[in-house]
PDB file of N, CA and C in Angstrom:
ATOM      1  N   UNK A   1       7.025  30.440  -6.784  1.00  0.00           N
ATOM      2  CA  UNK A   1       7.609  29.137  -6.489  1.00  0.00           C
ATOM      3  C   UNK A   1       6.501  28.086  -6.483  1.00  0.00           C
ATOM      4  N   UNK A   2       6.961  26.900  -7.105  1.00  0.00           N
ATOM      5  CA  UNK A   2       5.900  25.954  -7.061  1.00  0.00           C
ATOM      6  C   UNK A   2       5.128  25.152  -5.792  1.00  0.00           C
ATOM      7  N   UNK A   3       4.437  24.659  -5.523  1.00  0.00           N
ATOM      8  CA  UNK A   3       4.429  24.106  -4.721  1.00  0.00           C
ATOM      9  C   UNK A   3       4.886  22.324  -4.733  1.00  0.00           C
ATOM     10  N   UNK A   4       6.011  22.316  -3.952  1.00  0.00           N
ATOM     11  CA  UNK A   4       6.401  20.754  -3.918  1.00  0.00           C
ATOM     12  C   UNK A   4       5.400  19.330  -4.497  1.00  0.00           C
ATOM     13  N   UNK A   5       4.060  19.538  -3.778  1.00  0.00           N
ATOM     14  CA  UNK A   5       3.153  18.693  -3.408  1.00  0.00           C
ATOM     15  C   UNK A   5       2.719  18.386  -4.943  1.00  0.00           C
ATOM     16  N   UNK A   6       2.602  19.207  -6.034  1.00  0.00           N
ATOM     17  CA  UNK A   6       2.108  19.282  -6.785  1.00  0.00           C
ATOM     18  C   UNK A   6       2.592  18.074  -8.331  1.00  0.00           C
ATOM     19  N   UNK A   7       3.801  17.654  -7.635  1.00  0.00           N
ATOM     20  CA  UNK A   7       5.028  16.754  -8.604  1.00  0.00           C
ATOM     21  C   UNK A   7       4.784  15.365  -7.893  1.00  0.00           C
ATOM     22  N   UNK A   8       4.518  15.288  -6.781  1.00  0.00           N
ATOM     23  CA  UNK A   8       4.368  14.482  -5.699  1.00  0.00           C
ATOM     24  C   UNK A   8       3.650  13.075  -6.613  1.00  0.00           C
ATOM     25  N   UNK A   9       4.097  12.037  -6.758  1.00  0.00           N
ATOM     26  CA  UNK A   9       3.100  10.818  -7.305  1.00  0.00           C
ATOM     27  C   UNK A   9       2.006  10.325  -6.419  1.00  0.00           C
ATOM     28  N   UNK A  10       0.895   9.480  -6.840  1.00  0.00           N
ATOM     29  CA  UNK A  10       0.056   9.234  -6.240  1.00  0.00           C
ATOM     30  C   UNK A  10       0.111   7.455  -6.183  1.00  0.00           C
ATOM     31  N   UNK A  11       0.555   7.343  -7.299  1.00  0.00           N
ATOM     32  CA  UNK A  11       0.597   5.601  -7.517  1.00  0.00           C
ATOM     33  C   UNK A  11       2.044   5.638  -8.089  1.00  0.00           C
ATOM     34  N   UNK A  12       2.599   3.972  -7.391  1.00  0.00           N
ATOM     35  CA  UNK A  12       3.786   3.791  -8.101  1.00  0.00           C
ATOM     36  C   UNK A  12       3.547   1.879  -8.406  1.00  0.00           C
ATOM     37  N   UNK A  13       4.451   1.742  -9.326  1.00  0.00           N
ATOM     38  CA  UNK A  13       4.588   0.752  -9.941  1.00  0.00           C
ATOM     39  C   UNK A  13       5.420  -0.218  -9.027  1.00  0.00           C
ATOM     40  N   UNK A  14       5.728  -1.842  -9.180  1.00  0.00           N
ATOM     41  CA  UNK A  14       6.260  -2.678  -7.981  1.00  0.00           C
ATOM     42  C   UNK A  14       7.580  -2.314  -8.099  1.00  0.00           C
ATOM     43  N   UNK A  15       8.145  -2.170  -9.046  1.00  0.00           N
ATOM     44  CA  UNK A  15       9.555  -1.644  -9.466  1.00  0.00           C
ATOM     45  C   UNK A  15       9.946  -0.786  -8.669  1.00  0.00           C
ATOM     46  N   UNK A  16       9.104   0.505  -8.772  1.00  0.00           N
ATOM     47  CA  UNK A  16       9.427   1.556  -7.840  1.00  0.00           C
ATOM     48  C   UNK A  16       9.494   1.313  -6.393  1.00  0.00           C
ATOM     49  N   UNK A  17       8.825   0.910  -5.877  1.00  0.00           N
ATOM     50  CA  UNK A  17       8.381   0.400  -4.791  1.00  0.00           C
ATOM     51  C   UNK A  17       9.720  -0.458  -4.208  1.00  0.00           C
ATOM     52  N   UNK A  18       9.891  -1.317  -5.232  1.00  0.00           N
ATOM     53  CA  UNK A  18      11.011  -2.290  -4.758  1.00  0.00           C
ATOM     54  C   UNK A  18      12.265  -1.448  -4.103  1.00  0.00           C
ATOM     55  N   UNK A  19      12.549  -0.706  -4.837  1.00  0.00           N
ATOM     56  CA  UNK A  19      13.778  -0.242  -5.215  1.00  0.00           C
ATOM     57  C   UNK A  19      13.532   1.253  -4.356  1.00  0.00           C
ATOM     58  N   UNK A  20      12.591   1.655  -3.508  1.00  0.00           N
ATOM     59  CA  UNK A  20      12.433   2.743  -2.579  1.00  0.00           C
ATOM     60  C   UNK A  20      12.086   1.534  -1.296  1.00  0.00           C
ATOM     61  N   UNK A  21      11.652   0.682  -0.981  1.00  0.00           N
ATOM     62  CA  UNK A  21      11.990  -0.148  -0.121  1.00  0.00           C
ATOM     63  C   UNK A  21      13.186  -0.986   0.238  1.00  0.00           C
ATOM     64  N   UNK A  22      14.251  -1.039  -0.947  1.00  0.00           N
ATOM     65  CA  UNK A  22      15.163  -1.752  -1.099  1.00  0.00           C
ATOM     66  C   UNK A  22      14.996  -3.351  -0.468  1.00  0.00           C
ATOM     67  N   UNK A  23      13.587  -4.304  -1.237  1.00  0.00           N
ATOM     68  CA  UNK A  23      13.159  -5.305  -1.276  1.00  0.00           C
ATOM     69  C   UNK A  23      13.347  -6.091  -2.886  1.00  0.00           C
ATOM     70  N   UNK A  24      13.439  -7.241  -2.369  1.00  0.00           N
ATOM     71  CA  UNK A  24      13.150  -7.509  -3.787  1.00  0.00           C
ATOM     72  C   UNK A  24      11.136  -7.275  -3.969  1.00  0.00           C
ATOM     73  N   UNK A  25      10.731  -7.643  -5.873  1.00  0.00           N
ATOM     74  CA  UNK A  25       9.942  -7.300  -5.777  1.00  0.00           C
ATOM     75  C   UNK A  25       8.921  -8.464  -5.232  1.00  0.00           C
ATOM     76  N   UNK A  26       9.407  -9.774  -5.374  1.00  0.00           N
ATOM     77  CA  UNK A  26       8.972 -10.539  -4.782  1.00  0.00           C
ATOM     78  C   UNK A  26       8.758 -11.199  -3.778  1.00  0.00           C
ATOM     79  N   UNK A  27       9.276 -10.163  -2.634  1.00  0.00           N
ATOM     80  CA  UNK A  27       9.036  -9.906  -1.493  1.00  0.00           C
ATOM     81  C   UNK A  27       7.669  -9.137  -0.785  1.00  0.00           C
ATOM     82  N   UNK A  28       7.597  -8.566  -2.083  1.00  0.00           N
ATOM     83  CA  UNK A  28       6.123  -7.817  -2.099  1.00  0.00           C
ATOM     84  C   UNK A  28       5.362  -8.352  -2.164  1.00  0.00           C
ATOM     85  N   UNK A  29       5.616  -8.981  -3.235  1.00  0.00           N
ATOM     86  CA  UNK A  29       4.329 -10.316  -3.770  1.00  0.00           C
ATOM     87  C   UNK A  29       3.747 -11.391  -2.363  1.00  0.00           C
ATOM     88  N   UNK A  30       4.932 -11.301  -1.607  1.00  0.00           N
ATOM     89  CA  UNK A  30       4.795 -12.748  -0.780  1.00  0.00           C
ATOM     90  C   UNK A  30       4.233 -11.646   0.662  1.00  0.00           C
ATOM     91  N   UNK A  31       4.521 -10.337   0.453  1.00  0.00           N
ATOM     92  CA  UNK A  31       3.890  -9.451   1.755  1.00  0.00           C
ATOM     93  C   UNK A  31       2.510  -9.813   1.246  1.00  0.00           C
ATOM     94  N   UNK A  32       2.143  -9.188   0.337  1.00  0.00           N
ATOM     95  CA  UNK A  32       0.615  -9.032  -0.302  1.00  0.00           C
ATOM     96  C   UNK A  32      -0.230 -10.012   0.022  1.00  0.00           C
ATOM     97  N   UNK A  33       0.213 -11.215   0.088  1.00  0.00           N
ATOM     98  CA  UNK A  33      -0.267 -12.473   0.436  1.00  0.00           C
ATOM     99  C   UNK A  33      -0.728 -12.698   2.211  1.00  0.00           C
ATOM    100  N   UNK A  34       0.263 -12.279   2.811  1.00  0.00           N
ATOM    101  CA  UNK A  34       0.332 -12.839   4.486  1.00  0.00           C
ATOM    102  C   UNK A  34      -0.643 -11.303   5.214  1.00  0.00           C
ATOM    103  N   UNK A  35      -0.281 -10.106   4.394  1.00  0.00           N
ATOM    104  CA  UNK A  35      -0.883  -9.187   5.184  1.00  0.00           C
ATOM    105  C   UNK A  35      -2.353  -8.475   4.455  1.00  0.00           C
ATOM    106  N   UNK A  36      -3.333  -8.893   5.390  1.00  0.00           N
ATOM    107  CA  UNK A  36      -4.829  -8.518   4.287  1.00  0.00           C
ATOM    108  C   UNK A  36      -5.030  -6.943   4.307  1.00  0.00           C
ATOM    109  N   UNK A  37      -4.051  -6.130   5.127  1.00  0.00           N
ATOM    110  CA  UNK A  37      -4.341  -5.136   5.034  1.00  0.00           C
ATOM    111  C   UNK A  37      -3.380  -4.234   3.808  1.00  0.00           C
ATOM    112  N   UNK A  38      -2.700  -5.026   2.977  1.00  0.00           N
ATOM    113  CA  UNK A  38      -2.088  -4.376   1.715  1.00  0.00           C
ATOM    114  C   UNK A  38      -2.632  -5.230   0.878  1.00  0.00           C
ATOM    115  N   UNK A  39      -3.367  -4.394   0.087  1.00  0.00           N
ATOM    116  CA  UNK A  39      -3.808  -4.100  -1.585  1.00  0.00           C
ATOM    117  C   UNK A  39      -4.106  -3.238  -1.994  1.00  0.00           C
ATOM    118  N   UNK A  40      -2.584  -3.951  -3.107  1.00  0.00           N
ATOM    119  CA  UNK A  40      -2.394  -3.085  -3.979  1.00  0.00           C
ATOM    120  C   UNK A  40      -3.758  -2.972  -5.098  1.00  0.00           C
ATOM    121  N   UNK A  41      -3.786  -2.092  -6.105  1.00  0.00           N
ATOM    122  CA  UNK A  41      -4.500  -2.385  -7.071  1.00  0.00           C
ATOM    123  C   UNK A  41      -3.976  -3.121  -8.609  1.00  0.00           C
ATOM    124  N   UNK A  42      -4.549  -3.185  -9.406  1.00  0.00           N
ATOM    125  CA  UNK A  42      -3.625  -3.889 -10.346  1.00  0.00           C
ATOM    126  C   UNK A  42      -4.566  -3.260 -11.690  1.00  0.00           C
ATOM    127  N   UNK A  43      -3.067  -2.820 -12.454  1.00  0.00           N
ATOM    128  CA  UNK A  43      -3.862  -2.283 -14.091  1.00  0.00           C
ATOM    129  C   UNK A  43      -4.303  -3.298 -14.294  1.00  0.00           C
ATOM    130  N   UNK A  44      -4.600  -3.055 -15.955  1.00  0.00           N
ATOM    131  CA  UNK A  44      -5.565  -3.753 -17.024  1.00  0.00           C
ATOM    132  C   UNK A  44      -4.624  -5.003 -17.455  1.00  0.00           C
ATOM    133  N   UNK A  45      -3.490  -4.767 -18.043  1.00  0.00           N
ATOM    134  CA  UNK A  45      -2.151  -5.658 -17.891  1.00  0.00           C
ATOM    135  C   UNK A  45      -2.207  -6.261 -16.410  1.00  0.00           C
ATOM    136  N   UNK A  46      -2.564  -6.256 -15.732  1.00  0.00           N
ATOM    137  CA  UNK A  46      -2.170  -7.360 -14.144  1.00  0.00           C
ATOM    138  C   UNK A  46      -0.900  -6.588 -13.436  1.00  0.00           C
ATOM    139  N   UNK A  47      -0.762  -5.463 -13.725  1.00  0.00           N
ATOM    140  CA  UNK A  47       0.766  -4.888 -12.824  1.00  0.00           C
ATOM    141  C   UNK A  47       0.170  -4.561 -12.044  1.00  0.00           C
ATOM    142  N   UNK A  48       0.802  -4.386 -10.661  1.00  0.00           N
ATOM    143  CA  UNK A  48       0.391  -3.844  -9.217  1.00  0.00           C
ATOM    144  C   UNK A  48       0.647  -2.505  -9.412  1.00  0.00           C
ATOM    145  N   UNK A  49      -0.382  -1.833  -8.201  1.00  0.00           N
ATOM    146  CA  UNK A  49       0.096  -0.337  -8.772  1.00  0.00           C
ATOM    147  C   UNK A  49      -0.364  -0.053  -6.876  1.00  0.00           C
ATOM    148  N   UNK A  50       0.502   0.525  -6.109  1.00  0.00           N
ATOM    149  CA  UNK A  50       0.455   0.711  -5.170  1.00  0.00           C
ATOM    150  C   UNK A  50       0.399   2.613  -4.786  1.00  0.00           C
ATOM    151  N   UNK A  51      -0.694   2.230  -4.015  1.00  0.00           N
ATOM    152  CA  UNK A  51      -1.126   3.735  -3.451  1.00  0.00           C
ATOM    153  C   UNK A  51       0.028   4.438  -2.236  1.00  0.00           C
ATOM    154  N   UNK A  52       0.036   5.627  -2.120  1.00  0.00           N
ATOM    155  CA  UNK A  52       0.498   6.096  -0.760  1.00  0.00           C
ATOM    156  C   UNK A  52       0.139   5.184   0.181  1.00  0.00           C
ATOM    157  N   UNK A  53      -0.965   5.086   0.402  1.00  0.00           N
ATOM    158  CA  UNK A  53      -1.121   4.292   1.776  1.00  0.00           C
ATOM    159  C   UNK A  53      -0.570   3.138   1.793  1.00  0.00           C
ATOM    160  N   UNK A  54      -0.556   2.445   0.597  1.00  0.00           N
ATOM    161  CA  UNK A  54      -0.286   1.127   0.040  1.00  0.00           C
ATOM    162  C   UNK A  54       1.072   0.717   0.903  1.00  0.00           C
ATOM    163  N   UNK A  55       2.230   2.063   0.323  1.00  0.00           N
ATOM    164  CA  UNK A  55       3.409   2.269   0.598  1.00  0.00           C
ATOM    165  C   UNK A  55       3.535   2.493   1.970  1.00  0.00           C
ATOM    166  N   UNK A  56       2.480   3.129   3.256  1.00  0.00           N
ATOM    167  CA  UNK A  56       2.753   3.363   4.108  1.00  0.00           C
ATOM    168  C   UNK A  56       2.900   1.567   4.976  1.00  0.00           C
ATOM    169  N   UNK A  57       2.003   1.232   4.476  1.00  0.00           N
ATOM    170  CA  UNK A  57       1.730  -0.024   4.926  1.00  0.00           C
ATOM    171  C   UNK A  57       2.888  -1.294   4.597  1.00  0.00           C
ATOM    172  N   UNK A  58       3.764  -1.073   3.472  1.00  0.00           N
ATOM    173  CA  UNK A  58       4.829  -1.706   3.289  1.00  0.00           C
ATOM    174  C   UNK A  58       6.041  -1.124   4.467  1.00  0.00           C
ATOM    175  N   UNK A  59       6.003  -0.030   4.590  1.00  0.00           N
ATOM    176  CA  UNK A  59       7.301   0.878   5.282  1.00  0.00           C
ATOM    177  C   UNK A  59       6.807  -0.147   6.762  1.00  0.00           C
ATOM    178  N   UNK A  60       5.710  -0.364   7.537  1.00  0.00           N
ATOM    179  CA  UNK A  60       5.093  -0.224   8.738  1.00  0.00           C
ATOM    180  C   UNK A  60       5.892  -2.072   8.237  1.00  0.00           C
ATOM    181  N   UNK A  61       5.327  -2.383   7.286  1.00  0.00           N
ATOM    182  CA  UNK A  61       5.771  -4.263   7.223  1.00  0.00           C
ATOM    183  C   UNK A  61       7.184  -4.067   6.976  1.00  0.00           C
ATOM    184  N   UNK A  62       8.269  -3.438   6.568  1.00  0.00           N
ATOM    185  CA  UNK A  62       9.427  -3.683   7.008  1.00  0.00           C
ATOM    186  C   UNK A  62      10.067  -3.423   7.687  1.00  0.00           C
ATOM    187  N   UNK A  63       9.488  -2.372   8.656  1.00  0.00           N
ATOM    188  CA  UNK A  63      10.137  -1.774   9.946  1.00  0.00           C
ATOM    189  C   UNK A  63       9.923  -2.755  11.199  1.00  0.00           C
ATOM    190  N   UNK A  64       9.148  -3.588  10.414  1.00  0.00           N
ATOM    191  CA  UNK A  64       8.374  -4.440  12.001  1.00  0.00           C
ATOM    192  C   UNK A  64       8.824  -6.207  11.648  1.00  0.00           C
ATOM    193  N   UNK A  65       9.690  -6.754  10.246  1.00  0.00           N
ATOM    194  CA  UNK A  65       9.904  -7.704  10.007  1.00  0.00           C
ATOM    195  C   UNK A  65      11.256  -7.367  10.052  1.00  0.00           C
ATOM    196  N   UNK A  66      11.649  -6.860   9.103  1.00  0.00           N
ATOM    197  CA  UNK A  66      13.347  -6.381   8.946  1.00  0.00           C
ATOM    198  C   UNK A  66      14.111  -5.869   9.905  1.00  0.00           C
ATOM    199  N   UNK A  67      13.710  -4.755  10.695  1.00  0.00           N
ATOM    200  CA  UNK A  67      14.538  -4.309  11.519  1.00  0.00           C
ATOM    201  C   UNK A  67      14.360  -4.137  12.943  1.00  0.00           C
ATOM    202  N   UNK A  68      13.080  -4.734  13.102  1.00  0.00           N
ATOM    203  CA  UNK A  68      12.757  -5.291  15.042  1.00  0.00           C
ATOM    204  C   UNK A  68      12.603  -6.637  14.941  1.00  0.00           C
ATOM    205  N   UNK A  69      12.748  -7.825  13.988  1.00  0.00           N
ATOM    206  CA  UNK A  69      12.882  -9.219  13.747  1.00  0.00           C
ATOM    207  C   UNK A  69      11.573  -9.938  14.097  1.00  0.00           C
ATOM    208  N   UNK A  70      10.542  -9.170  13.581  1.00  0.00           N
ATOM    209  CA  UNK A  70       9.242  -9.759  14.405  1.00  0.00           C
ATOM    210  C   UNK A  70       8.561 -10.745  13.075  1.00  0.00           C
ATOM    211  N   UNK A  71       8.379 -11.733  13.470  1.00  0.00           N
ATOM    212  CA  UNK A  71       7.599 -12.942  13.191  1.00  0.00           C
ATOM    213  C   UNK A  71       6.475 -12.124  11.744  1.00  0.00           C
ATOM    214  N   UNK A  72       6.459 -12.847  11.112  1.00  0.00           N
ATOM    215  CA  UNK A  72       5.467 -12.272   9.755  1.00  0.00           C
ATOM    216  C   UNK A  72       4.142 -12.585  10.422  1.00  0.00           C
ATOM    217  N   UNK A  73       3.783 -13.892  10.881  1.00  0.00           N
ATOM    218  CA  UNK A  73       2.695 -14.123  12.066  1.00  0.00           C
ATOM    219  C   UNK A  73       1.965 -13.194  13.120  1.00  0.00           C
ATOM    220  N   UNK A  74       3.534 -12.705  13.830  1.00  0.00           N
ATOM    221  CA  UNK A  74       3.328 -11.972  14.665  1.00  0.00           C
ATOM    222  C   UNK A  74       2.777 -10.727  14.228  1.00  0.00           C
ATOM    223  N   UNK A  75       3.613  -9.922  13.102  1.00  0.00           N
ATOM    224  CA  UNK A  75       3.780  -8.555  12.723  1.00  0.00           C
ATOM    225  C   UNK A  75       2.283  -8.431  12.115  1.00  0.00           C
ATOM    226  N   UNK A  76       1.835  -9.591  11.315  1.00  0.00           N
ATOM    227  CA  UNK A  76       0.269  -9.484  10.928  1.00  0.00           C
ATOM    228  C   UNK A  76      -0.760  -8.700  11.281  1.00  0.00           C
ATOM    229  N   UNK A  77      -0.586  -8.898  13.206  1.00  0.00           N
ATOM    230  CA  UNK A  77      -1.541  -8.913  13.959  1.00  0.00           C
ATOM    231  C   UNK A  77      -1.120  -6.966  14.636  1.00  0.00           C
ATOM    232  N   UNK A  78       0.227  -6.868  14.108  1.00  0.00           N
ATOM    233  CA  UNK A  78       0.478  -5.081  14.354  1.00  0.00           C
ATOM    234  C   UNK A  78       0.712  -4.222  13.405  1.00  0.00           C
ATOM    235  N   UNK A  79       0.212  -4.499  12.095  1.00  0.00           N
ATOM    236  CA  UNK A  79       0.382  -3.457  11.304  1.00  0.00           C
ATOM    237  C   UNK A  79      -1.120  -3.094  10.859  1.00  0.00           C
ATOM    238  N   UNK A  80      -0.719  -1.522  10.976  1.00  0.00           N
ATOM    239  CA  UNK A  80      -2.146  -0.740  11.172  1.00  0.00           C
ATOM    240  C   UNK A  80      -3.021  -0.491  12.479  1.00  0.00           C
ATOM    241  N   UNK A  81      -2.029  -0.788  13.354  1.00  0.00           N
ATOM    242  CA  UNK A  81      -2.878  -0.463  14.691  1.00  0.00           C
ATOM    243  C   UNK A  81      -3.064  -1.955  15.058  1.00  0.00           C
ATOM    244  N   UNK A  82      -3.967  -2.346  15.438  1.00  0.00           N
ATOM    245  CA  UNK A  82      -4.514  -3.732  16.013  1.00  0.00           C
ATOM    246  C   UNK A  82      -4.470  -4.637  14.454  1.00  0.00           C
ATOM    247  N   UNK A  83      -4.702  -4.470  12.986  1.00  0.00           N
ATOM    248  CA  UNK A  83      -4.815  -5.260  12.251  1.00  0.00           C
ATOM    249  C   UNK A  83      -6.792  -5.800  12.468  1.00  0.00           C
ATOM    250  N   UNK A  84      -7.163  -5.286  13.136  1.00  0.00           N
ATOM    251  CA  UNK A  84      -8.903  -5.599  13.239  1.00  0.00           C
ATOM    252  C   UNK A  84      -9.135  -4.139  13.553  1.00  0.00           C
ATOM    253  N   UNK A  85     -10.083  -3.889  12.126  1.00  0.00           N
ATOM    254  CA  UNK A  85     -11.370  -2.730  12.251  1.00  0.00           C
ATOM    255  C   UNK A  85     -11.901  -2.432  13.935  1.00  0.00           C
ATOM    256  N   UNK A  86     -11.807  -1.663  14.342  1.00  0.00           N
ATOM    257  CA  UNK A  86     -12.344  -1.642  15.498  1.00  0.00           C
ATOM    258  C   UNK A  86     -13.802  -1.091  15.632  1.00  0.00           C
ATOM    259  N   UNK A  87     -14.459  -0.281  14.438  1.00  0.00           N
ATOM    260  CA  UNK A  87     -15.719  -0.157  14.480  1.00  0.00           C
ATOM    261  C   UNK A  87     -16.162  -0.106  12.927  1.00  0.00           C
ATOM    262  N   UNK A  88     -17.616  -0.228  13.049  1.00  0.00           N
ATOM    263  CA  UNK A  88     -18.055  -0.061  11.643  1.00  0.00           C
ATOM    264  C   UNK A  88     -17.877   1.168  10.814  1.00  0.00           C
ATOM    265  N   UNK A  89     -17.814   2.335  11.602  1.00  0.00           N
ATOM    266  CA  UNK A  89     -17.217   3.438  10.700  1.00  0.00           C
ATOM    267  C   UNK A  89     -15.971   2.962  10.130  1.00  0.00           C
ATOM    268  N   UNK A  90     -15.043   2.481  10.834  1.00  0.00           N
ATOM    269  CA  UNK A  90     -13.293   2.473  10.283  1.00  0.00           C
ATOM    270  C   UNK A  90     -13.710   1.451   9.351  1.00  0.00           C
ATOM    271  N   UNK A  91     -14.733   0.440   9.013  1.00  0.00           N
ATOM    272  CA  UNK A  91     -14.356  -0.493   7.731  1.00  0.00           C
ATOM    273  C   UNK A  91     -15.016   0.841   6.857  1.00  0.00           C
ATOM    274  N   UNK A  92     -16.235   0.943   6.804  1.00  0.00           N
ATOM    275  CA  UNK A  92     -16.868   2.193   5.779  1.00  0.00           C
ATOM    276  C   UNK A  92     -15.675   2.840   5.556  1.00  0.00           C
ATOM    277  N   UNK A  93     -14.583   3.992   6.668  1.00  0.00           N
ATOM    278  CA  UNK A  93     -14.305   4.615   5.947  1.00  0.00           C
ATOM    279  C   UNK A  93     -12.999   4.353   4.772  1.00  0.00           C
ATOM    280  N   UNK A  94     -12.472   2.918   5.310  1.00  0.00           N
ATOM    281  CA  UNK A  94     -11.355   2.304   4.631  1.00  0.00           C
ATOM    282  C   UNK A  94     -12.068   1.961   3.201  1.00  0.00           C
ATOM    283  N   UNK A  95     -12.976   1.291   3.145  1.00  0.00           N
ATOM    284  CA  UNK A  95     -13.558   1.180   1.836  1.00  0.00           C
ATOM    285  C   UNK A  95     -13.846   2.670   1.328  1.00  0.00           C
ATOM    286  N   UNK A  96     -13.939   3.666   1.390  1.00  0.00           N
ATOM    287  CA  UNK A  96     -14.741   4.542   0.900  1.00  0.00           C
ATOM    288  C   UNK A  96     -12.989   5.098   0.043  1.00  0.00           C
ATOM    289  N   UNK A  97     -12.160   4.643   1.185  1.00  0.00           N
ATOM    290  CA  UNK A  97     -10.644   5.213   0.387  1.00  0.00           C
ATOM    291  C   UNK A  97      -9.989   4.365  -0.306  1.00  0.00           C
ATOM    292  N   UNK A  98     -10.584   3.341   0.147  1.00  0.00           N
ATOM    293  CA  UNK A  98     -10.458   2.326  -1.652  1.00  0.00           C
ATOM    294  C   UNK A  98     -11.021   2.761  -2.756  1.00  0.00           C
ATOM    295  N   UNK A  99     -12.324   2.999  -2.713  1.00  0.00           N
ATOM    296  CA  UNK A  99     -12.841   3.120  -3.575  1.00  0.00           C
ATOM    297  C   UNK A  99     -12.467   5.209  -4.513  1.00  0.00           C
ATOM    298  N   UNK A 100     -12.306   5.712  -3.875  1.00  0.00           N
ATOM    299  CA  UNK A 100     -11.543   6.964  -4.034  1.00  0.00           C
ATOM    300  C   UNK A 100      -9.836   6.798  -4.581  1.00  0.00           C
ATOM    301  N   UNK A 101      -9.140   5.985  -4.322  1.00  0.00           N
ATOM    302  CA  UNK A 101      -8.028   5.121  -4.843  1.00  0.00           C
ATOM    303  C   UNK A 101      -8.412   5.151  -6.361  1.00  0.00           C
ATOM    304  N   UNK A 102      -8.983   3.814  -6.312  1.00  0.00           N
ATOM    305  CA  UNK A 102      -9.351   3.548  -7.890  1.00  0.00           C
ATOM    306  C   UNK A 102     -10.451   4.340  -8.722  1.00  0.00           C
ATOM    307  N   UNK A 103     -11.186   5.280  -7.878  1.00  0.00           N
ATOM    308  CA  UNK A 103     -11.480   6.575  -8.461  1.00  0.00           C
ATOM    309  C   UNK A 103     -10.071   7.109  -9.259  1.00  0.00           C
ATOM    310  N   UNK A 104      -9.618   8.081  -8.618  1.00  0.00           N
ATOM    311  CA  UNK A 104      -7.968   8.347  -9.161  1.00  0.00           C
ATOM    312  C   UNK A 104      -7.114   7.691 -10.360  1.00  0.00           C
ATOM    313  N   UNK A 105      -7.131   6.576  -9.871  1.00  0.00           N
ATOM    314  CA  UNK A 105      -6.387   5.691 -10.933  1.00  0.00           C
ATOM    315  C   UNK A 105      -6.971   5.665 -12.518  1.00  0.00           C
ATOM    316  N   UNK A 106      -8.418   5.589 -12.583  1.00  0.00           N
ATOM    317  CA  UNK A 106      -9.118   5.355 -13.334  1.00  0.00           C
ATOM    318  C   UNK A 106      -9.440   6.899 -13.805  1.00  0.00           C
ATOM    319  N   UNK A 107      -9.436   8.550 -13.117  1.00  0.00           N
ATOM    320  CA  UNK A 107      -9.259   9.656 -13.979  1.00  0.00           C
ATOM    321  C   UNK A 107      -7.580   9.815 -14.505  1.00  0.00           C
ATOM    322  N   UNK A 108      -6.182   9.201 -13.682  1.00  0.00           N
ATOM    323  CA  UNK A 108      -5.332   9.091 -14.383  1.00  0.00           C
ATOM    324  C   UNK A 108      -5.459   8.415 -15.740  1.00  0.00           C
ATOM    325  N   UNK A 109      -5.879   7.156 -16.024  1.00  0.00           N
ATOM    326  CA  UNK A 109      -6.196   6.391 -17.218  1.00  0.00           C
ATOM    327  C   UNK A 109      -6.627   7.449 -18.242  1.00  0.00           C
ATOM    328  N   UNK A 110      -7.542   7.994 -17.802  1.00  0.00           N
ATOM    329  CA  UNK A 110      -8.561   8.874 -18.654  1.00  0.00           C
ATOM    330  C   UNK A 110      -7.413  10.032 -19.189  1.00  0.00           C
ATOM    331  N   UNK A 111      -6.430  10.578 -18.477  1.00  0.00           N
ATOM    332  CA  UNK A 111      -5.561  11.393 -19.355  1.00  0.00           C
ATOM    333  C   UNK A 111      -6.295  12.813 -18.177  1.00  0.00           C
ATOM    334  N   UNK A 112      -6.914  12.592 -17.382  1.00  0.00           N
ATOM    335  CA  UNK A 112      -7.442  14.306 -16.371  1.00  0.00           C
ATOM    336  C   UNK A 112      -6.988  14.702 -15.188  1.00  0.00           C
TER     337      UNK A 112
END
């Protein structure tokens, strides 16, 4: 038997995204903007291409705008925990999974 995990995507497109959030997609666009802790990445064409985490971080922004009615202002300052790094390890290690992100993206490109 296979293992599930193995079919599992790693990046999805805004489309997808939209339409597994049941947002429009330009709702995304206008999240991306207010909350610094979602970015997405973007192909060579300019399409957004959103990571797991990417996605966790949208689920956390509509659970906390859409369905507890909290202020986009407000919700800013609670998604991801506090919304402020609390030490210099947590920025290192957030960058280090950015940069491992578009690692990925860039051996998908490659066809490996």
């Amino acid at each position: 038997m296979e293992n599930s995990n193995t079919h599992t995507k790693k990046y999805y497109k805004i489309g997808e995204v939209s339409k597994m959030l049941k947002v429009p997609a330009s709702t995304l666009r206008f999240w991306e903007t207010e909350f610094r802790q979602l970015k997405p990445m973007k192909s060579k064409k300019g399409d957004r291409i959103y990571s797991l985490k990417d996605i966790e971080i949208l689920k956390e922004i509509y659970f906390l705008t859409r369905e507890k009615g909290i202020k986009i202002a407000k919700a800013t300052r609670k998604v991801g925990g506090s919304g402020v790094e609390s030490s210099p390890n947590a920025l290192l290690i957030n960058k280090l999974r950015e940069l491992k992100d578009k690692l990925l993206v860039f051996k998908q490109a490659l066809g490996e």
